[in-house]
Protein backbone atom coordinates (compact mmCIF):
# COMPACT_ATOMS: atom_id res chain seq x y z
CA UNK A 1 0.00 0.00 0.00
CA UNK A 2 1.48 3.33 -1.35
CA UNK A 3 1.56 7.09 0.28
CA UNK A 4 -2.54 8.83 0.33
CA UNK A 5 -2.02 11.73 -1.61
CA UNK A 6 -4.23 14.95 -0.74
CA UNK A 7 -6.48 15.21 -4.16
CA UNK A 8 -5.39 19.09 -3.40
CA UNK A 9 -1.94 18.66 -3.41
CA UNK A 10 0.72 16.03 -4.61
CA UNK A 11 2.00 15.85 -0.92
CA UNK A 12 1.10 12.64 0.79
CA UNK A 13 -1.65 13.13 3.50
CA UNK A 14 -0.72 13.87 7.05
CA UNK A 15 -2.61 12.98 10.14
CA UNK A 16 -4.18 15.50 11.68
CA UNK A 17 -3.11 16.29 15.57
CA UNK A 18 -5.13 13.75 17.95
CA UNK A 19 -6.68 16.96 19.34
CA UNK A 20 -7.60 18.55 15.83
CA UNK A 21 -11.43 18.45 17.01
CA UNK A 22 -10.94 19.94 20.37
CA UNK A 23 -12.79 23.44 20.07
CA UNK A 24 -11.35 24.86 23.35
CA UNK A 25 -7.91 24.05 21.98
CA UNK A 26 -8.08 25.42 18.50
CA UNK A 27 -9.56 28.48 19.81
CA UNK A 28 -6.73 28.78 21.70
CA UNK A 29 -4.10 27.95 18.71
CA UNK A 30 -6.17 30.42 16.78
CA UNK A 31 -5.76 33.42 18.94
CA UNK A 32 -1.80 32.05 20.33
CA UNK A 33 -0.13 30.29 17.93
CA UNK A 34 1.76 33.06 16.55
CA UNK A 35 4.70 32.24 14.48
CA UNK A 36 6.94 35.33 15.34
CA UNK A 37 8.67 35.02 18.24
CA UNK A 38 8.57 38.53 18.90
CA UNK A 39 5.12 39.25 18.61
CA UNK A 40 3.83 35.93 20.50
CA UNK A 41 6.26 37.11 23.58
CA UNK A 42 4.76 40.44 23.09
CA UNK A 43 0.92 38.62 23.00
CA UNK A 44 1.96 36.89 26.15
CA UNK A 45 3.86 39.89 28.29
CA UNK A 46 0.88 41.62 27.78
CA UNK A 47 -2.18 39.11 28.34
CA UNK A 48 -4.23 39.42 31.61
CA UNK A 49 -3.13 36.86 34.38
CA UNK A 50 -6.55 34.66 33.57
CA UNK A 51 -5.48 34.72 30.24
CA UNK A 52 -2.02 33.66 30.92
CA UNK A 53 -3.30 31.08 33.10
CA UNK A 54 -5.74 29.45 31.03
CA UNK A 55 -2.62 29.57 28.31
CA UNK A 56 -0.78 27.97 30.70
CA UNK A 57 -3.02 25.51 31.68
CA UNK A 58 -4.64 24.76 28.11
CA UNK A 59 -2.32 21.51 27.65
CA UNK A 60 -2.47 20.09 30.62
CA UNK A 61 -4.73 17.06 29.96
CA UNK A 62 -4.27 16.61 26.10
CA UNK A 63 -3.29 12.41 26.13
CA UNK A 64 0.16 11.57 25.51
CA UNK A 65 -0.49 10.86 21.97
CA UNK A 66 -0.86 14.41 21.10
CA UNK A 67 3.11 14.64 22.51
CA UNK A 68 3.69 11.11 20.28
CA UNK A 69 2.17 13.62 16.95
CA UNK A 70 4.53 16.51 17.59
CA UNK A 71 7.38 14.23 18.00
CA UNK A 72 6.60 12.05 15.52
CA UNK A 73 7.98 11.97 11.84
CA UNK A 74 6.49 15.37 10.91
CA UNK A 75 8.98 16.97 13.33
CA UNK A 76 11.46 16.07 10.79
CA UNK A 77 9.80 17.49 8.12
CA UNK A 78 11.32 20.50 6.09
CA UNK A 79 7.80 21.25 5.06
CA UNK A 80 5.55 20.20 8.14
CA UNK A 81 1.59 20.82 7.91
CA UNK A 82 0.00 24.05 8.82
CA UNK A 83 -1.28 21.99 12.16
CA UNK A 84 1.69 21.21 13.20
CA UNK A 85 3.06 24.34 12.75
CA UNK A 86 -0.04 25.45 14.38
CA UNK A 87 0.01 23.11 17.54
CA UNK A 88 3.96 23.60 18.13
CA UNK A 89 3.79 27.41 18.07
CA UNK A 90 1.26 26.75 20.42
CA UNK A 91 3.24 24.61 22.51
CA UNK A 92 5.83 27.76 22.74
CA UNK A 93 3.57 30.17 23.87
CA UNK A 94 1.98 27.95 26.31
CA UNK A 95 6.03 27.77 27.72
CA UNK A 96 6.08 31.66 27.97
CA UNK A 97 2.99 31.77 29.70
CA UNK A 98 3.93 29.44 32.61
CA UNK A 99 7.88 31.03 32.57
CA UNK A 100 5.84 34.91 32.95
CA UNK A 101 3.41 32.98 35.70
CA UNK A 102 5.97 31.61 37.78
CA UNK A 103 8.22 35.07 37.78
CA UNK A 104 4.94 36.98 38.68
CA UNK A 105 5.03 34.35 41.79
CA UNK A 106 8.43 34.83 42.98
């Protein structure tokens, strides 16, 4: 059995994250996931603290095999999916929001 292609593209298919259906969380990519660094850190040092902390918080129960996704083959990829663009930006930003959390704490 060969590669599924897209019928949109000649790229083979790619799964989609195992949380590409969870509302909550792509509302969250949507407003977060913001591919320059600069302007995510800027989107973070500026939230409110309930926004930080719902950032912070957002992957907290997402099952392992959402980790097992990001780490998987596409992270190799010189061309990797919009998603996982998408979800690993995300996974930054959620990083900034629990670094600014625990400095407001100390």
């Amino acid at each position: 059995m060969g590669d599924v292609t897209d019928p949109d593209r000649s790229q083979p298919a790619r799964p989609e994250p195992p949380e590409a259906n969870n509302e909550r969380l792509l509302d969250l990519a949507t407003r977060w996931a913001i591919g320059d660094d600069y302007d995510r850190e800027h989107a973070v040092g500026t939230a409110s603290d309930a926004d930080l902390e719902e950032l912070a918080h957002c992957l907290d129960d997402v099952p392992q095999r959402f980790w097992d996704w990001l780490a998987g083959p596409e992270s190799f990829s010189p061309q990797p999916s919009e998603n996982y663009v998408r979800m690993s930006v995300l996974v930054e930003a959620v990083d900034s929001a629990r670094s600014r959390l625990r400095r407001h704490r100390t």
